[in-house]
Every structure is written in structure tokens, then in C-alpha cells.
N, C-alpha and C. Protein backbone atom coordinates (compact mmCIF):
# COMPACT_ATOMS: atom_id res chain seq x y z
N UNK A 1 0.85 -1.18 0.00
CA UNK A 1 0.00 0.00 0.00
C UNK A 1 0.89 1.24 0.00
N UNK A 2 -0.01 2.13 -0.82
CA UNK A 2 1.07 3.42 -1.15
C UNK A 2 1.13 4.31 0.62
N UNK A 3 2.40 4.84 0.50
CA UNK A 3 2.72 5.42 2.27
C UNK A 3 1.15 7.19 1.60
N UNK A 4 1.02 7.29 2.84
CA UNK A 4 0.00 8.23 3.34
C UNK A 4 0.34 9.60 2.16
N UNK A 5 0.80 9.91 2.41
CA UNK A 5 1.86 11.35 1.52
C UNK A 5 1.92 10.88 -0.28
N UNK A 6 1.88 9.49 -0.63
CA UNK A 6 2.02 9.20 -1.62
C UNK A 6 0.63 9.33 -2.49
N UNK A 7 -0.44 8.93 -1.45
CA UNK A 7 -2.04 8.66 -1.80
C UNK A 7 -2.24 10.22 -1.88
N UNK A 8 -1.78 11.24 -1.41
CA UNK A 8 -2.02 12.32 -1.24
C UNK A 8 -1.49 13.20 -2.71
N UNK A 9 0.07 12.85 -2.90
CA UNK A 9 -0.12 13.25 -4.23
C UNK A 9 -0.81 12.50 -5.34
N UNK A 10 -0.86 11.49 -5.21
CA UNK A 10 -2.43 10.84 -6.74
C UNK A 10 -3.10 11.21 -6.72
N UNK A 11 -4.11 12.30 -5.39
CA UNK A 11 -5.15 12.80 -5.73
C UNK A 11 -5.04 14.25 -5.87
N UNK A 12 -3.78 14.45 -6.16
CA UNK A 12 -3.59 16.12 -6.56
C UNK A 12 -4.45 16.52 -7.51
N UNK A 13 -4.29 16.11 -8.75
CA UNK A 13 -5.12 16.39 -10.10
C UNK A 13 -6.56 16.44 -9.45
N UNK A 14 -7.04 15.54 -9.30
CA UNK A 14 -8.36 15.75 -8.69
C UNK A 14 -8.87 16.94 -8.17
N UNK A 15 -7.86 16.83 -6.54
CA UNK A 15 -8.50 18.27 -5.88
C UNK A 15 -8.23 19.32 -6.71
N UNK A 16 -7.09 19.42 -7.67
CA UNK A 16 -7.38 20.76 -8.58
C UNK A 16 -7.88 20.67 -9.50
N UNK A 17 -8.89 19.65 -10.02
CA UNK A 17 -9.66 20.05 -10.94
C UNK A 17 -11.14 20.30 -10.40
N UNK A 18 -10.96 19.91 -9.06
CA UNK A 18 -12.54 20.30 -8.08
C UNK A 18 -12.19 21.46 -7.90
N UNK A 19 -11.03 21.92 -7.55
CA UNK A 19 -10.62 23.70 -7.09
C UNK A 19 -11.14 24.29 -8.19
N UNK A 20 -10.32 24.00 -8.97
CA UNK A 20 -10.64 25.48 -10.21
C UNK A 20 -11.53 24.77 -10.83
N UNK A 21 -12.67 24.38 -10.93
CA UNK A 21 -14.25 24.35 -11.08
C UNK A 21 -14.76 25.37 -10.19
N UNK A 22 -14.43 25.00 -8.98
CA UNK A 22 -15.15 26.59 -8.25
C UNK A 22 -14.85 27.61 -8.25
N UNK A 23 -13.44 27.78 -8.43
CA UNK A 23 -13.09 29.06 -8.29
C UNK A 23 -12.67 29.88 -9.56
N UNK A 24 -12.77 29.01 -10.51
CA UNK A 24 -12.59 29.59 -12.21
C UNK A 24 -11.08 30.08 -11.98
N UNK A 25 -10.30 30.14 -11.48
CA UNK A 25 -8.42 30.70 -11.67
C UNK A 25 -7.82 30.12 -11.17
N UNK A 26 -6.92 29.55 -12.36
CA UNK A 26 -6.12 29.18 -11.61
C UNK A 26 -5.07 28.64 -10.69
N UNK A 27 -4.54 30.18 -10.20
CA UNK A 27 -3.63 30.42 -9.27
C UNK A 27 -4.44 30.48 -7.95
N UNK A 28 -5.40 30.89 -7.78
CA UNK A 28 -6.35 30.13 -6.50
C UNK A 28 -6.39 28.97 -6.59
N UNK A 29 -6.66 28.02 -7.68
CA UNK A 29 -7.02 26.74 -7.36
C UNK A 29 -5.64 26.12 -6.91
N UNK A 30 -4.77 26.14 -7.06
CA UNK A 30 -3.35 26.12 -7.02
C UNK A 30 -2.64 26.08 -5.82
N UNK A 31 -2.82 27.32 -5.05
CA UNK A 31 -3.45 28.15 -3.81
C UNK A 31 -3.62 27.00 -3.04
N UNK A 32 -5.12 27.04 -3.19
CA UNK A 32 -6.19 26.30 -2.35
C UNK A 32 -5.58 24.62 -2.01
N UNK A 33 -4.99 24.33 -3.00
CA UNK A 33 -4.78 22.75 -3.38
C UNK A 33 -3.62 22.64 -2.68
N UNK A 34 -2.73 23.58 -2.84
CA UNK A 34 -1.54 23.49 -2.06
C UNK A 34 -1.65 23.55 -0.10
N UNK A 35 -2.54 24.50 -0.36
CA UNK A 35 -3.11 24.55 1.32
C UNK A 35 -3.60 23.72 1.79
N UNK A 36 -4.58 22.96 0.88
CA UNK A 36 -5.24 21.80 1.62
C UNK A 36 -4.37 20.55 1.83
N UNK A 37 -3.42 20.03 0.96
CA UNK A 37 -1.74 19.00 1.01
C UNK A 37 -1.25 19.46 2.06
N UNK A 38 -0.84 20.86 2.88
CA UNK A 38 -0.21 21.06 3.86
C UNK A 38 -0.81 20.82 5.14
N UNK A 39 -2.01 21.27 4.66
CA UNK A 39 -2.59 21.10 6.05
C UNK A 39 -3.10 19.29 6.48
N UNK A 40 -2.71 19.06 5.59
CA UNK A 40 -3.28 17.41 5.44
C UNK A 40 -2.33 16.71 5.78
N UNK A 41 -0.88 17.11 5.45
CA UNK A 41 0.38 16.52 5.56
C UNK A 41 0.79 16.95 7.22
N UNK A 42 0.52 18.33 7.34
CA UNK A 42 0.74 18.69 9.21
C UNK A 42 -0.23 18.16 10.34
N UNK A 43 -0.98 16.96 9.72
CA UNK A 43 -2.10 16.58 10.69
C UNK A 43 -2.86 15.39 9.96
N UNK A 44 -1.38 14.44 10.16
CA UNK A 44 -2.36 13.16 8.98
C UNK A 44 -3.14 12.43 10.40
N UNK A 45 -2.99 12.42 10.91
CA UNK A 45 -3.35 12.12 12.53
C UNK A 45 -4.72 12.29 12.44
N UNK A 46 -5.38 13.37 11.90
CA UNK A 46 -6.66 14.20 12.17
C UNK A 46 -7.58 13.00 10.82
N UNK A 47 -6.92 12.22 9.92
CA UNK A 47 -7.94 11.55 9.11
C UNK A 47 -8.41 10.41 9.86
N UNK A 48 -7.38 8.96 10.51
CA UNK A 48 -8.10 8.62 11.18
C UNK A 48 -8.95 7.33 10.63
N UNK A 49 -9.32 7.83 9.09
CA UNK A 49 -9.07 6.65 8.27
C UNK A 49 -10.84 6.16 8.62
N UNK A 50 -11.71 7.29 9.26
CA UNK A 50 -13.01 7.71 9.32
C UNK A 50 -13.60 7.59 7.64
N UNK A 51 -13.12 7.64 6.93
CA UNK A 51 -13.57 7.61 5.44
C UNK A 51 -12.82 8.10 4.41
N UNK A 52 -13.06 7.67 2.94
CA UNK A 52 -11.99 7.75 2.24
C UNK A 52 -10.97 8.96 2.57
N UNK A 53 -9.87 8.70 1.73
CA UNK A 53 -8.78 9.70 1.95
C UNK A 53 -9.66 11.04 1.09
N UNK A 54 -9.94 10.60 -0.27
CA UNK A 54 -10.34 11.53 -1.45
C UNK A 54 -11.44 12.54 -0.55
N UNK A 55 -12.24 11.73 -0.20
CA UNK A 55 -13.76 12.63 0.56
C UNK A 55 -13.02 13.42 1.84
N UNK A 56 -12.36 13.21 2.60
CA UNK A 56 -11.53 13.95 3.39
C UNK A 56 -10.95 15.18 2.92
N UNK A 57 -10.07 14.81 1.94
CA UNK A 57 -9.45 15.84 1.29
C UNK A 57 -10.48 16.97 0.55
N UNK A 58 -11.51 16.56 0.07
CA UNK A 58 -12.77 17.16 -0.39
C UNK A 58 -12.95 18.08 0.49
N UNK A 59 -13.15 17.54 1.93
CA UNK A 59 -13.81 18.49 3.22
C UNK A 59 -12.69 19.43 3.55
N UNK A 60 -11.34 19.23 3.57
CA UNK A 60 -10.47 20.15 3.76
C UNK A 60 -10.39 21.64 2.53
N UNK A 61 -10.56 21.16 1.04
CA UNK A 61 -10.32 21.72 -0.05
C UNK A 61 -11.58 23.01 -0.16
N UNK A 62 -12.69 22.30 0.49
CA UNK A 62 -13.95 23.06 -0.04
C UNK A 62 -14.02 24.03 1.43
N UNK A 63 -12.80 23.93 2.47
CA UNK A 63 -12.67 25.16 3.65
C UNK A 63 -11.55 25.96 3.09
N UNK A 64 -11.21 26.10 2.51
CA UNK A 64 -10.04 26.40 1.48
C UNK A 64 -10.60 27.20 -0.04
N UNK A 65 -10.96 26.83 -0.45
CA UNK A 65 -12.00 27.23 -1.13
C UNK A 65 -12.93 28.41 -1.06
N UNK A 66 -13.79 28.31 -0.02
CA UNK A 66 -14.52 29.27 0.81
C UNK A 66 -13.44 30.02 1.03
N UNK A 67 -12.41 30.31 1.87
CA UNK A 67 -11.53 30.89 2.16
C UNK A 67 -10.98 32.11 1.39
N UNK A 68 -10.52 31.29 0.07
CA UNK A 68 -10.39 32.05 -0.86
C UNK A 68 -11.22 32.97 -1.31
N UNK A 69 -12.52 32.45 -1.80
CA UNK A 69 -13.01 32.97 -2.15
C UNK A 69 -13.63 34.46 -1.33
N UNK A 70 -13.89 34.23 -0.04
CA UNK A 70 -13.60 35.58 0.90
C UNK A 70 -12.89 35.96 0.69
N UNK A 71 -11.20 35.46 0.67
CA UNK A 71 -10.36 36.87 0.89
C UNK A 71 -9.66 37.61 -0.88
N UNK A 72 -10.52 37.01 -1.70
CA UNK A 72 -10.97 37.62 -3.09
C UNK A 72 -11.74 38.04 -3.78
N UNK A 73 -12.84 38.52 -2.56
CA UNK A 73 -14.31 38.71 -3.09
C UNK A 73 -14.43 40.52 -3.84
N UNK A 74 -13.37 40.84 -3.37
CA UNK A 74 -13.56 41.90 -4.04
C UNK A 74 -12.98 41.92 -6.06
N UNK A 75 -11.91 40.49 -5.90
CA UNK A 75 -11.76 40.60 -7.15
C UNK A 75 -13.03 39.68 -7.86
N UNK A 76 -14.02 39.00 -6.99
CA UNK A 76 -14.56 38.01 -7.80
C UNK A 76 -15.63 38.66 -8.87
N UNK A 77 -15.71 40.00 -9.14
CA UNK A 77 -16.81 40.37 -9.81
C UNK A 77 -17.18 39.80 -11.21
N UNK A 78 -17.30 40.08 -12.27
CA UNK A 78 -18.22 39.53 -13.36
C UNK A 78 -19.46 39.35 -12.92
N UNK A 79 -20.20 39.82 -11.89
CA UNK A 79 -21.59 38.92 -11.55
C UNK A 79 -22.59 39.68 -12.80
N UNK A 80 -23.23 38.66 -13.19
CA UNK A 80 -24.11 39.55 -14.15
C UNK A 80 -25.25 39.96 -13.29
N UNK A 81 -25.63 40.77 -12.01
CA UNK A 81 -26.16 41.46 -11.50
C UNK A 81 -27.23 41.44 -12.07
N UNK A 82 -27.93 42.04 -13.35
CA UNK A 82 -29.11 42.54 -13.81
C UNK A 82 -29.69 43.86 -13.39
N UNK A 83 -28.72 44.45 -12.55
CA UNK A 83 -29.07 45.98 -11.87
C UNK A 83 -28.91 46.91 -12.74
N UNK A 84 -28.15 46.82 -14.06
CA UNK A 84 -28.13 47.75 -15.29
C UNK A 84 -29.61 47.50 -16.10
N UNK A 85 -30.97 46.68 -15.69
CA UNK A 85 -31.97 46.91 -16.56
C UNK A 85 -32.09 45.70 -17.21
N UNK A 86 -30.86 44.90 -17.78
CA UNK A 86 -31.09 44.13 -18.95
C UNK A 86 -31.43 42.90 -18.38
N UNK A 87 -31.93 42.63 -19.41
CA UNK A 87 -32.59 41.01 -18.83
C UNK A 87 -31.54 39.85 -19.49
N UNK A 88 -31.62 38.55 -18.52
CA UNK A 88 -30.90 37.90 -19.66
C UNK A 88 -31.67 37.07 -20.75
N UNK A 89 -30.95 36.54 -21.68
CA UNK A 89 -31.68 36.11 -22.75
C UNK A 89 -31.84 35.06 -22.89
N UNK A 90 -31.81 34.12 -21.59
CA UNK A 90 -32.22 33.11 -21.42
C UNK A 90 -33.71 33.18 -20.83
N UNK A 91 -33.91 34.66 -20.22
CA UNK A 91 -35.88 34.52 -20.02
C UNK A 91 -36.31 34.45 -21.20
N UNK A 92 -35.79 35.00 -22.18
CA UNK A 92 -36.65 34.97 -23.71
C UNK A 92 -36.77 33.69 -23.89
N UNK A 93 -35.68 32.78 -24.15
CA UNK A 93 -35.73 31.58 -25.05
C UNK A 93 -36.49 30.66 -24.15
N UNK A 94 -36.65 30.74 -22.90
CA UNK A 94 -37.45 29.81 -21.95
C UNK A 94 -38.97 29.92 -21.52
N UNK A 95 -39.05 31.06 -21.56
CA UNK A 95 -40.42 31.70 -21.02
C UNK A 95 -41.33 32.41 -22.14
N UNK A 96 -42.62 32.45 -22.27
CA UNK A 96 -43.35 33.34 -22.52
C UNK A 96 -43.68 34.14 -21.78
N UNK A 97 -44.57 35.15 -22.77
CA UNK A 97 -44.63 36.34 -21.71
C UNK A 97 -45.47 35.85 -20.50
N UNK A 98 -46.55 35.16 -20.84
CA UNK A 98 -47.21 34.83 -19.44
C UNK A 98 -46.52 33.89 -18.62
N UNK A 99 -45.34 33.95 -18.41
CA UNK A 99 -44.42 32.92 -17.42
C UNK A 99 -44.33 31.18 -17.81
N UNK A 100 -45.30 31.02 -18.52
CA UNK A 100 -45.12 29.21 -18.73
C UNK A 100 -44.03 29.23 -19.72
N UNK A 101 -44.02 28.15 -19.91
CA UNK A 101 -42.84 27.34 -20.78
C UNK A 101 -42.62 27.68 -22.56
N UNK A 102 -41.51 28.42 -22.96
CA UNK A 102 -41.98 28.50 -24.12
C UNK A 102 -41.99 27.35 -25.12
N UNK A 103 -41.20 26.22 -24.80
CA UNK A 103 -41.32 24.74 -24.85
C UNK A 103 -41.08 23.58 -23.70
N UNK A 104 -41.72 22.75 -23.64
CA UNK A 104 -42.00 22.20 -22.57
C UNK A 104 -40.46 20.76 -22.02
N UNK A 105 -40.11 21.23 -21.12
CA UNK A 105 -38.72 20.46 -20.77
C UNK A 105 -39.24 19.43 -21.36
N UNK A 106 -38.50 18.58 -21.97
CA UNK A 106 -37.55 17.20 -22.71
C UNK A 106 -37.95 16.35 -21.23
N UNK A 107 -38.52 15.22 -21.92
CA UNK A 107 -38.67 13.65 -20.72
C UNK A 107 -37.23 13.63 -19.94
N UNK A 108 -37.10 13.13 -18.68
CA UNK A 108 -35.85 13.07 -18.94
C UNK A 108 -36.11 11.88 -18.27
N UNK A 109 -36.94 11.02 -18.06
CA UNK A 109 -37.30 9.49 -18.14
C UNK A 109 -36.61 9.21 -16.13
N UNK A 110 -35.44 8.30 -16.14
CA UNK A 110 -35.70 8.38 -14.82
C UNK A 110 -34.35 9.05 -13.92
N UNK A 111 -34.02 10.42 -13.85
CA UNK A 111 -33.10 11.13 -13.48
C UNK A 111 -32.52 10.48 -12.58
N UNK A 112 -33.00 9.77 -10.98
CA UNK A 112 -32.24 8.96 -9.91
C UNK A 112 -31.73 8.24 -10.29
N UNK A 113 -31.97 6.93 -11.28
CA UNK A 113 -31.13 6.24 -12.16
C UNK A 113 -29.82 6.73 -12.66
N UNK A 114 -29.59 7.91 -13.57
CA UNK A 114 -28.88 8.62 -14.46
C UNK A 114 -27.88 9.19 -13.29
N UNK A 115 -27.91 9.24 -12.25
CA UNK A 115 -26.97 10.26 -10.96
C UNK A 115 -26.23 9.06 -10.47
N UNK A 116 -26.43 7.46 -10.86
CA UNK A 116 -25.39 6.58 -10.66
C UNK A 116 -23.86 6.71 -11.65
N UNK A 117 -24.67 7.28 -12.55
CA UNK A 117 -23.12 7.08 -13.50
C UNK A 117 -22.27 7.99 -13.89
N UNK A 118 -21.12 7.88 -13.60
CA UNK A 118 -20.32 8.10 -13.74
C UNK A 118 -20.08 9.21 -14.66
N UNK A 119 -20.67 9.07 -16.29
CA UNK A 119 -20.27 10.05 -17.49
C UNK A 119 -21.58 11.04 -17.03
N UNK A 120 -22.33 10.64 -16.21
CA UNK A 120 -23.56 11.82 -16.03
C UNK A 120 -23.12 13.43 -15.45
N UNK A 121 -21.82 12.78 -14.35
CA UNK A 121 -21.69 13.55 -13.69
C UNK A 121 -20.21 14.64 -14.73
N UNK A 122 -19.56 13.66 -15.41
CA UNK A 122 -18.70 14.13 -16.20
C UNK A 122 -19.83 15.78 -17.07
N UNK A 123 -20.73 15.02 -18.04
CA UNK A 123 -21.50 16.02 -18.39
C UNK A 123 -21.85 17.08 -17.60
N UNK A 124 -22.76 16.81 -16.49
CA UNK A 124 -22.85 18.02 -15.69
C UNK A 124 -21.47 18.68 -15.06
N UNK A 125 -20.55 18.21 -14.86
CA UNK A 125 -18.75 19.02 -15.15
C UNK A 125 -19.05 19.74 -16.13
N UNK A 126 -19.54 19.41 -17.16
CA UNK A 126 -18.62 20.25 -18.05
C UNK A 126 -20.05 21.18 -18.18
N UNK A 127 -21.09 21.40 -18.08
CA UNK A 127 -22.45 21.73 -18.47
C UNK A 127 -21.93 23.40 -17.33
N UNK A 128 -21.40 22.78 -16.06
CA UNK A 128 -20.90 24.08 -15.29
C UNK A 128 -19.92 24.83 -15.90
N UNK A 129 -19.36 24.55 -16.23
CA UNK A 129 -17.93 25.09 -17.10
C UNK A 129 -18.50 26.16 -17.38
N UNK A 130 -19.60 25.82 -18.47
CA UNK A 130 -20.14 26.44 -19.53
C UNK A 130 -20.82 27.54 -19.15
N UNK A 131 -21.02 27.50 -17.62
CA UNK A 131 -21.98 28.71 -17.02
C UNK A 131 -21.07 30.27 -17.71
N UNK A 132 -22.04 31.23 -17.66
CA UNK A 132 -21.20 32.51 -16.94
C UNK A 132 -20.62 32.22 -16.00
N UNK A 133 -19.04 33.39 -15.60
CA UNK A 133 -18.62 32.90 -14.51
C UNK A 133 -19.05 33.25 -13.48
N UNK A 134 -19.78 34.47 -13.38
CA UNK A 134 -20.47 34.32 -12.25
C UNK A 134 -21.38 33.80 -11.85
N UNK A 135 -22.54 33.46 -12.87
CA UNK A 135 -23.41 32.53 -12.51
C UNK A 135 -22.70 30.77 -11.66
N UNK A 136 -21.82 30.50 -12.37
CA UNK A 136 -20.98 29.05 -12.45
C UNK A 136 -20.88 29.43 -10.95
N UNK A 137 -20.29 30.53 -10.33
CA UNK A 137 -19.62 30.68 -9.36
C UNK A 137 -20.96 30.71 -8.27
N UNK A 138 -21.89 31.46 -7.80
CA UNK A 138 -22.81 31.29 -7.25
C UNK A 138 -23.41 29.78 -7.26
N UNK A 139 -23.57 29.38 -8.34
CA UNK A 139 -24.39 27.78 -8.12
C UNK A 139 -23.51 27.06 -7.32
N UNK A 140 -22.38 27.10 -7.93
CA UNK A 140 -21.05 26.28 -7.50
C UNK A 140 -21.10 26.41 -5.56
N UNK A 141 -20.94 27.53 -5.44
CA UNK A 141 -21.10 28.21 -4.03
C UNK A 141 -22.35 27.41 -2.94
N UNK A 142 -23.49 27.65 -3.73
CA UNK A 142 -24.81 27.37 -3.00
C UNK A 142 -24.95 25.67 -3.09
N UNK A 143 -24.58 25.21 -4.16
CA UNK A 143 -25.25 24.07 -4.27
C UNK A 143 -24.35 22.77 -3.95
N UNK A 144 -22.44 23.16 -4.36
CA UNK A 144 -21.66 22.44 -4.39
C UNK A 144 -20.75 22.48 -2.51
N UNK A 145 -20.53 23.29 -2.56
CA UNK A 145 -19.66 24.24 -1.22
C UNK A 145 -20.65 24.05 -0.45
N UNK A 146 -22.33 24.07 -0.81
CA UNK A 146 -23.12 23.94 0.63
C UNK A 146 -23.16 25.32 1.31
N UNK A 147 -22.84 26.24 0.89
CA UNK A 147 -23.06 27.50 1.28
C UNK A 147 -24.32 28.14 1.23
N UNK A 148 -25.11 28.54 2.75
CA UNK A 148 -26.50 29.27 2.88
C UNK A 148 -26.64 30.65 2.04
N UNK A 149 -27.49 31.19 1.62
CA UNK A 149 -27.98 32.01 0.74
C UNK A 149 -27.46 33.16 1.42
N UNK A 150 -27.67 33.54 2.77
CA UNK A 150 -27.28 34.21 3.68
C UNK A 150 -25.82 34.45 3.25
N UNK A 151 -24.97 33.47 3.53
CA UNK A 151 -23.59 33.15 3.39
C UNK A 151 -23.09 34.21 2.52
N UNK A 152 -23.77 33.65 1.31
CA UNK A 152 -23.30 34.08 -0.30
C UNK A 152 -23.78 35.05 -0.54
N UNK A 153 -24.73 36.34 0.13
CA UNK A 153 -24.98 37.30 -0.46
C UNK A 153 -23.94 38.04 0.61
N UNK A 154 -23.88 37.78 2.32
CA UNK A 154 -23.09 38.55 2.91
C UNK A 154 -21.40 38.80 1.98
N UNK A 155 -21.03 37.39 1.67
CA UNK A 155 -19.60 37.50 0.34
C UNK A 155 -19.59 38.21 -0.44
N UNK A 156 -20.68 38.06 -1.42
CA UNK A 156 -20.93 38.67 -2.84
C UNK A 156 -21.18 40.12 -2.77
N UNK A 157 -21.93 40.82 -1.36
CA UNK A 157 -22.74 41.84 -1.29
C UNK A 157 -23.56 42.05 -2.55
N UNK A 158 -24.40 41.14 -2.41
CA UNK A 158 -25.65 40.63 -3.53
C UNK A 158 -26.98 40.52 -2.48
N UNK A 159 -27.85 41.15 -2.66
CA UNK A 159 -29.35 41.00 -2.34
C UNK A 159 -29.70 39.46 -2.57
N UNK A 160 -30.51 38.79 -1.74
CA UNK A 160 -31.41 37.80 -1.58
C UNK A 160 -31.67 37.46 -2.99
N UNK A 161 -32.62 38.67 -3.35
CA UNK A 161 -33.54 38.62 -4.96
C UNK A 161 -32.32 38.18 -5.70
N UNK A 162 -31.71 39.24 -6.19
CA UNK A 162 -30.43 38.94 -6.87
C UNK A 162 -30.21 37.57 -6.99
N UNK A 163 -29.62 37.27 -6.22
CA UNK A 163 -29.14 35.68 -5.66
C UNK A 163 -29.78 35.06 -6.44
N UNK A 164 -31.37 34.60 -5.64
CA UNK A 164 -31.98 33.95 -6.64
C UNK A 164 -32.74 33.92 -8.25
N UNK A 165 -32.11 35.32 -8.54
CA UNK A 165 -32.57 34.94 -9.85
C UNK A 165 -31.37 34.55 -10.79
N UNK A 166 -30.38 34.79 -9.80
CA UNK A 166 -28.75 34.36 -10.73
C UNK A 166 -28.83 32.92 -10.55
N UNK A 167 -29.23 32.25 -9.56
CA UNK A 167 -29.04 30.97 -9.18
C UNK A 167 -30.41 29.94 -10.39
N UNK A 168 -31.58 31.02 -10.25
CA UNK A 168 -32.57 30.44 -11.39
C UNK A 168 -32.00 30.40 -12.83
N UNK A 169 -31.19 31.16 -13.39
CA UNK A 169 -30.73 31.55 -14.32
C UNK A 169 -29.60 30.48 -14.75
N UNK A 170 -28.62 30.05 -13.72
CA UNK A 170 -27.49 29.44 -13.66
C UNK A 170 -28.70 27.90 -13.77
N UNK A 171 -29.69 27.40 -13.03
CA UNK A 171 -30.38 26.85 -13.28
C UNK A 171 -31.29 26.38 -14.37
N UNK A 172 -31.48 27.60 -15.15
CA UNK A 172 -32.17 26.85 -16.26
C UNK A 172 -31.16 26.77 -17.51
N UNK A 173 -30.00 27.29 -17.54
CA UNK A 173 -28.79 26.84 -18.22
C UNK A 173 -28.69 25.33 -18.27
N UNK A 174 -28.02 24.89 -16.97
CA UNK A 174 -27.51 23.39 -16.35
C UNK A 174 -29.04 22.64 -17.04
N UNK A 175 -30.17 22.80 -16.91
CA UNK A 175 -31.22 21.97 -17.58
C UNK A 175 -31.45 22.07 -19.14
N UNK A 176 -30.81 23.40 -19.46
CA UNK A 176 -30.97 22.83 -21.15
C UNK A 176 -29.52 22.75 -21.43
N UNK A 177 -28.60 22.76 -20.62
CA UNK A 177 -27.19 21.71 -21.41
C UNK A 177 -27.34 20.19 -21.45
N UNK A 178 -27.87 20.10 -20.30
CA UNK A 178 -27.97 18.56 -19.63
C UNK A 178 -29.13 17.67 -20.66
N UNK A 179 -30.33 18.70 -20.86
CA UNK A 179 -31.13 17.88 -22.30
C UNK A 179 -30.60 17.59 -23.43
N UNK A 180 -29.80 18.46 -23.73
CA UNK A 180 -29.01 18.98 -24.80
C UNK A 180 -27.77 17.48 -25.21
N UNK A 181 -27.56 17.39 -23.82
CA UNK A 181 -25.92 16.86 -23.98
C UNK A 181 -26.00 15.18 -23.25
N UNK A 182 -27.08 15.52 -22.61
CA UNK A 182 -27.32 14.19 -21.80
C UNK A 182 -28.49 13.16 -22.18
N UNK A 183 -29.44 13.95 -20.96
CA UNK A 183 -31.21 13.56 -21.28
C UNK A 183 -31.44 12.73 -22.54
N UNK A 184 -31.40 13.60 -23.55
CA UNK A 184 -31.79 13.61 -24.74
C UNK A 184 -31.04 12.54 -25.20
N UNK A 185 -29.78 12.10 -25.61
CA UNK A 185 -28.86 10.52 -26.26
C UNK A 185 -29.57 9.76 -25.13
N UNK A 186 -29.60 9.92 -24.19
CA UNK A 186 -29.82 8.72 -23.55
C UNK A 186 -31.44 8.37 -23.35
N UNK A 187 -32.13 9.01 -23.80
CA UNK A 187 -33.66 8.36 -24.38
C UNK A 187 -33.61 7.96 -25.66
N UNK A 188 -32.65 8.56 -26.41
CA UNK A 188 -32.72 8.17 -28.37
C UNK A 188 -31.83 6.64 -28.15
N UNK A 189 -33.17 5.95 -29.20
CA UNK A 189 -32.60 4.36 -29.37
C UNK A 189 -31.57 4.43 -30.11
């Protein structure tokens, strides 16, 4: 069996490709990845061997992470706000004017099934990528990091509303990549 320090660098690539997914740069992800190896390496004591090494390292990376992202919140801007008026143009292509559907979501047959495998989750990787970065970055925040709404507007200095219509927005993206790229091959015979 590989010594403790050894298992730690094989999952380097990993934690930095979970880093800079959240944090879009990077020399943060870099940062972050390096911080979380040190602090992992000054306190192998503290794993304990309670559950995988990888998911451990996860819980260290994503306090690290957060971290960063506080003490860069002033550079994290791009947020597409919507406080200049404009709408985005994803309400057009989704909505009619009376709020329903301007086409009706794609079957997507049995989704709990589809969250076993493996390339599902690859797709939704890359379906985030594809966000704006600030949108990417808020979902990423709320949904991935586990961060309260509270949390992420006190960071962002973003209103509640705000929040959630960036997070709806970043939301109905991730559902028409995922029909697009996923859903959809995997109902066609």
C-alpha cells in the first residue's frame, strides 16, 4: 500500500480540478490545493481513516476554497447582477410572456437512475464550465460548497432577490445543457 503522503499526491489532479471548477483561476485553485496537502500533511493524525482519503481531502479543499473565495471577493466580480436593466436572454428563449414554458422540458425518463453514473456527472462538469462565470460561481457556491444564501450574499454583497434569480438563471442553463448533452442521447434508441 502506497505510504499516506504518496495517496495524497495521486489525488492532486483531482482536488485541482474540483478547485478550479469553483473558483474559475487558476492560481487560486493552485493556492487552495496546495493549502489543503499542507494542512493534510501537518495533521495526517486528524484523518483517522473515518472515510476515504479523497472525501476527506474534499472536506479540507472546499474550507479552502470558501476561504479564498472571501479573501478575493472583491476581485470576484463579473456577476451579471441585472441591476443595469437588462434582462438575460435566457428569459426569452425559456419563457413566454405569461411565465409558462416557451417549450416544454424534454422527458428526462428516470433522473435517480442517471446520478449513478459516472459520465452523467462528467457532463454536468462540463455543463458548469459552460456557465457565466459568475453565474458558475454562485451555483457552484450554494449548491456544491453547501453555502446558505445568507452566506453568499453577505460574500458577494448581492441581495437575496439577486441571488436567486442568478441561481434560477445558472439553473435553467444546467437543464438545457444537460437535455441537450445528456437527457436527450440517452432516451434516443
Amino acid at each position: 500500500m502506497p505510504s499516506f503522503e504518496h495517496q495524497i499526491v495521486e489525488l492532486r489532479d483531482y482536488l485541482l480540478k474540483f478547485a478550479r471548477l469553483q473558483l474559475r483561476n487558476d492560481a487560486w485553485a493552485e493556492d487552495a490545493v496546495s493549502e489543503t496537502v499542507l494542512a493534510a500533511l501537518a495533521k495526517p493524525q486528524a484523518f483517522g481513516n473515518r472515510s476515504q482519503l479523497k472525501t476527506w481531502l474534499v472536506g479540507i479543499l472546499k474550507h479552502k476554497v470558501i476561504d479564498a473565495l472571501r479573501h478575493h471577493s472583491r476581485e470576484v466580480g463579473g456577476l451579471d447582477t441585472g441591476e443595469d436593466g437588462e434582462s438575460d436572454p435566457m428569459d426569452y428563449i425559456a419563457f413566454q410572456a405569461d411565465g409558462h414554458f416557451a417549450q416544454a422540458p424534454a422527458e428526462w425518463g428516470n433522473p435517480e437512475q442517471q446520478l449513478t453514473s459516472r459520465q452523467f456527472f462528467e457532463v454536468l462538469e462540463a455543463c458548469t464550465t459552460k456557465l457565466p462565470a459568475g453565474q458558475g460561481r454562485l451555483f457552484l457556491m450554494r449548491e456544491w460548497l453547501e453555502l446558505s444564501s445568507e452566506e453568499i450574499c453577505k460574500e458577494l454583497q448581492l441581495t437575496p432577490t439577486n441571488l436567486y434569480v442568478q441561481l434560477h438563471r445558472a439553473r435553467l442553463r444546467l437543464r438545457e445543457c444537460l437535455e441537450m448533452n445528456w437527457f436527450a442521447k440517452a432516451l434516443t434508441p
